[in-house]
N, C-alpha and C. Protein backbone atom coordinates (compact mmCIF):
# COMPACT_ATOMS: atom_id res chain seq x y z
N UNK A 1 7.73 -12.34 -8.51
CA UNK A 1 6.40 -11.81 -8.40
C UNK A 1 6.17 -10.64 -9.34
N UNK A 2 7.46 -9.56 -9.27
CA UNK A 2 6.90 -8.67 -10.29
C UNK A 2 6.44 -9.06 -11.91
N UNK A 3 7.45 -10.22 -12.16
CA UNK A 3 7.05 -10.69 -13.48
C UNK A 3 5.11 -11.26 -13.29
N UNK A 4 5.04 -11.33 -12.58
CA UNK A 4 3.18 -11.92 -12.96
C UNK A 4 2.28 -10.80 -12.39
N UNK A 5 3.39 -9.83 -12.28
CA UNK A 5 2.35 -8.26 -11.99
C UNK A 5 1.77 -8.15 -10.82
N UNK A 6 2.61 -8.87 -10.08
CA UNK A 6 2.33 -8.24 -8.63
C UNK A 6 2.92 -6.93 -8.22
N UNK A 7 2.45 -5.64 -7.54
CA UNK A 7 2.94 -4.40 -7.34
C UNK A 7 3.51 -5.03 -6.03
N UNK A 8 2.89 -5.49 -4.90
CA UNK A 8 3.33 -5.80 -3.40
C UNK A 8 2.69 -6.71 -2.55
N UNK A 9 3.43 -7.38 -1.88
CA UNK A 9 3.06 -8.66 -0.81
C UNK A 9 2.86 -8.13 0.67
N UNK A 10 2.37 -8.66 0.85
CA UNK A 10 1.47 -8.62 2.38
C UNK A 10 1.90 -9.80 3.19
N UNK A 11 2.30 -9.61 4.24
CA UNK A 11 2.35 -11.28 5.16
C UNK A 11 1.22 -10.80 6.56
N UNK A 12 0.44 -9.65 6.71
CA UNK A 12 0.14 -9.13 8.30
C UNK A 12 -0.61 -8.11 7.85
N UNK A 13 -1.70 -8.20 9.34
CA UNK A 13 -2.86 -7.01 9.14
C UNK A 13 -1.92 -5.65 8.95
N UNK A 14 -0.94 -5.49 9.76
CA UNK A 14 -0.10 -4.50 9.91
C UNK A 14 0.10 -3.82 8.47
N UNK A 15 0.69 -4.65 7.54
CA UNK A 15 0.71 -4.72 6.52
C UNK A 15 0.13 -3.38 5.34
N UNK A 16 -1.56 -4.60 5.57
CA UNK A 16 -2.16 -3.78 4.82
C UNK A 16 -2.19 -1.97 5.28
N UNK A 17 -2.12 -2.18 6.89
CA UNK A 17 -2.62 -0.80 6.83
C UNK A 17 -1.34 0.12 6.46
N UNK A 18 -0.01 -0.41 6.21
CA UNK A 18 0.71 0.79 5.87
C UNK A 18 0.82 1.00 4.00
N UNK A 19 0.18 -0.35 3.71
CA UNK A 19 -0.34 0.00 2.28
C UNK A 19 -1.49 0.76 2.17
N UNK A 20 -2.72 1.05 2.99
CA UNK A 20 -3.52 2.11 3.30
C UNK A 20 -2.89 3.69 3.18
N UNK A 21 -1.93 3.57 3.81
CA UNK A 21 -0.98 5.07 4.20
C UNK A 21 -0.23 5.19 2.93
N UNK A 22 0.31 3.95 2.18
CA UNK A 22 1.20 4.64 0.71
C UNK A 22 -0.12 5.04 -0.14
N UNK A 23 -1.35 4.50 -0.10
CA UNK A 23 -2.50 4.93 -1.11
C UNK A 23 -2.65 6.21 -1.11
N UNK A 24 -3.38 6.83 0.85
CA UNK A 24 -3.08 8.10 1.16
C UNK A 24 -2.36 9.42 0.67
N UNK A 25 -0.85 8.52 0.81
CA UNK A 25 0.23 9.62 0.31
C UNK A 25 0.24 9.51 -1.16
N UNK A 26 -0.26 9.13 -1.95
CA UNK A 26 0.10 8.99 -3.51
C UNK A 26 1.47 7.94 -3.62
N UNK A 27 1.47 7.45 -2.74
CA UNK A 27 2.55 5.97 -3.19
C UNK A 27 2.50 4.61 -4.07
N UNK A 28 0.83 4.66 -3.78
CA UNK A 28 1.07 3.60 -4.26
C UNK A 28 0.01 3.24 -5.40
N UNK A 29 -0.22 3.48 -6.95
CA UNK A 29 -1.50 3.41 -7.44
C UNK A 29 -2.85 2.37 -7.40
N UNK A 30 -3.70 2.91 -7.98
CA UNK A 30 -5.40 2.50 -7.50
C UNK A 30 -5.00 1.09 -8.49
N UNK A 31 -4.37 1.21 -9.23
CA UNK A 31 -4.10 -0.13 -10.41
C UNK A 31 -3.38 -1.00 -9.87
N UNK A 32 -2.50 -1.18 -8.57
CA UNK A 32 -1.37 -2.31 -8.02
C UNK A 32 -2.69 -2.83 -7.65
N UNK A 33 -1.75 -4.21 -7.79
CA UNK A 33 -1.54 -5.46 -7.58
C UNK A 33 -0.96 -6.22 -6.30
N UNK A 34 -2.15 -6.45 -5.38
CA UNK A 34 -1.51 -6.84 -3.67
C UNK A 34 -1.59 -8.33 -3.68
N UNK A 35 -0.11 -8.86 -3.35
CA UNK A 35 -0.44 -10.54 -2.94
C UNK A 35 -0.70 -10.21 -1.38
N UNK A 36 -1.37 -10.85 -0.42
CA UNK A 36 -1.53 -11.02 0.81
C UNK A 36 -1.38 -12.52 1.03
N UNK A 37 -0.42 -12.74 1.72
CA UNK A 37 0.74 -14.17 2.11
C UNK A 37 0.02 -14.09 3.23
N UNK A 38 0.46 -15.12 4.45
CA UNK A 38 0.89 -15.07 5.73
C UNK A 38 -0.54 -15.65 6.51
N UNK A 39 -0.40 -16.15 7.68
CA UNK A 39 -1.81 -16.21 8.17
C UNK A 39 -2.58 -15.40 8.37
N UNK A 40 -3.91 -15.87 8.26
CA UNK A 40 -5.29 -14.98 7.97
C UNK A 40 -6.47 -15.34 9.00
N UNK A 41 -5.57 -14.00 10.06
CA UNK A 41 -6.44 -14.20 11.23
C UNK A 41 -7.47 -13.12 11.42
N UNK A 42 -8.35 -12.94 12.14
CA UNK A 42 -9.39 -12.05 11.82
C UNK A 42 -9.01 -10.69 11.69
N UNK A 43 -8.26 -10.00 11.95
CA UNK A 43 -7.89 -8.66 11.38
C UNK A 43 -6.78 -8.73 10.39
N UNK A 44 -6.22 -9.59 9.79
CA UNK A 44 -5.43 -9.68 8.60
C UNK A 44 -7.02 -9.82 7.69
N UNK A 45 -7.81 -10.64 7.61
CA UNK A 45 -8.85 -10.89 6.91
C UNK A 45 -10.05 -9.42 6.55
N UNK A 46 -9.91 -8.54 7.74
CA UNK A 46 -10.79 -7.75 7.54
C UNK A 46 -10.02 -6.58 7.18
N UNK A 47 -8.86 -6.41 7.00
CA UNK A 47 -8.19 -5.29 6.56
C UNK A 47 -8.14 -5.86 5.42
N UNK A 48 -7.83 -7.24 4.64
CA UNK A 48 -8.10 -6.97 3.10
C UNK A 48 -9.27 -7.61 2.62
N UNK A 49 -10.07 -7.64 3.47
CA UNK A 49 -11.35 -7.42 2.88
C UNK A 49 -12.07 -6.03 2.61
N UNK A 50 -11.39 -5.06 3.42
CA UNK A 50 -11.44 -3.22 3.21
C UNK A 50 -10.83 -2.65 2.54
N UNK A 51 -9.64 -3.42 1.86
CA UNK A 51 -8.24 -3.34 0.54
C UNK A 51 -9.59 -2.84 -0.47
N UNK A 52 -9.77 -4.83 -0.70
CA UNK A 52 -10.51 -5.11 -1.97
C UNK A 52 -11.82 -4.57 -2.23
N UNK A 53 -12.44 -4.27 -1.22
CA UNK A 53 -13.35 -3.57 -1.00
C UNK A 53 -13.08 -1.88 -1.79
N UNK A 54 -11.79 -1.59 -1.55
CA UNK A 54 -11.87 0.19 -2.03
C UNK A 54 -11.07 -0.21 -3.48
N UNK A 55 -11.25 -1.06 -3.97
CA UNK A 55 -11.30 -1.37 -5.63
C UNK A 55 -9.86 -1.94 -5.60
N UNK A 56 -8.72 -2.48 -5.03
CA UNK A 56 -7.70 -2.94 -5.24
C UNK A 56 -7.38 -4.40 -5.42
N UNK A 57 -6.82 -5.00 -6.85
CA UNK A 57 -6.70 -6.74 -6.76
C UNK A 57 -5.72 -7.10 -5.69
N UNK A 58 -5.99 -7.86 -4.92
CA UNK A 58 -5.84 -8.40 -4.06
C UNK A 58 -5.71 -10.17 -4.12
N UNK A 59 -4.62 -11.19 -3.90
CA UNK A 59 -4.74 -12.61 -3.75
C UNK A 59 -3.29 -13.03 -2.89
N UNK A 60 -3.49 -14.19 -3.06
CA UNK A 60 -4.52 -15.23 -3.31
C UNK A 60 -5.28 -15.58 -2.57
N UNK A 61 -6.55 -16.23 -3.39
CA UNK A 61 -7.99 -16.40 -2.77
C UNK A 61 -6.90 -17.60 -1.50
N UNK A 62 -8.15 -17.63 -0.68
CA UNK A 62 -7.59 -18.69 0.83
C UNK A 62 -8.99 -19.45 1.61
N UNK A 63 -9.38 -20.82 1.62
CA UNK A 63 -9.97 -21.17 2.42
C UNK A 63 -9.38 -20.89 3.86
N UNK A 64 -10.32 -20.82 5.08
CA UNK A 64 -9.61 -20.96 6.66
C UNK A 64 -10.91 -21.05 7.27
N UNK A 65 -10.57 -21.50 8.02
CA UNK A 65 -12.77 -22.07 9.05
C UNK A 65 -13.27 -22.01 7.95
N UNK A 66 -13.64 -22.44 7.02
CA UNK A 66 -14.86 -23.09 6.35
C UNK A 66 -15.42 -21.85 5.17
N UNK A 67 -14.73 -20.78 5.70
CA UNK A 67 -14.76 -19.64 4.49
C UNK A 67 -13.92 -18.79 3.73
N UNK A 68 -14.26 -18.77 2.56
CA UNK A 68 -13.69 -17.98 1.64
C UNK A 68 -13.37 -16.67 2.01
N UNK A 69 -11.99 -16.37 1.76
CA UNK A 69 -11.47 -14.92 1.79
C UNK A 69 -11.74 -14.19 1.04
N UNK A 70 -11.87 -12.99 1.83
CA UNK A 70 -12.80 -11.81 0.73
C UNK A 70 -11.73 -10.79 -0.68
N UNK A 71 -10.52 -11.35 -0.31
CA UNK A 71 -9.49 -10.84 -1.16
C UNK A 71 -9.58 -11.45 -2.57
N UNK A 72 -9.73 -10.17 -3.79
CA UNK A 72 -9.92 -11.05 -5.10
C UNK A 72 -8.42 -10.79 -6.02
């Protein structure tokens, strides 16, 4: 993964939010690169839809019920 410039993977809402807390602390820069893996249940979905939302790339895109994930 690092070779295609991924900074860090995600499998869980949990996840994102302690990548929230390395942003916080200066851990982790505004320029990484988040894969988000794992199932995408409604609070895995809305925590990186609040990722990508505060300017961070975020994938891969994911159909699930009939809609597109908000992670780019």
């Amino acid at each position: 993964m690092l070779e295609k410039g991924v900074s860090l993977e995600t499998s869980s809402a949990y996840d994102i939010e302690i990548v929230e807390l390395m942003i916080e602390r200066g851990k982790l820069p505004k320029d990484a690169t988040i894969l988000c893996n794992g199932y995408k249940d409604d609070r895995y979905i809305r925590n990186i839809a609040r990722l990508a939302n505060s300017g961070f790339q975020s994938g891969p895109h994911h159909r699930q019920h009939g809609r597109t994930q908000p992670a780019r």
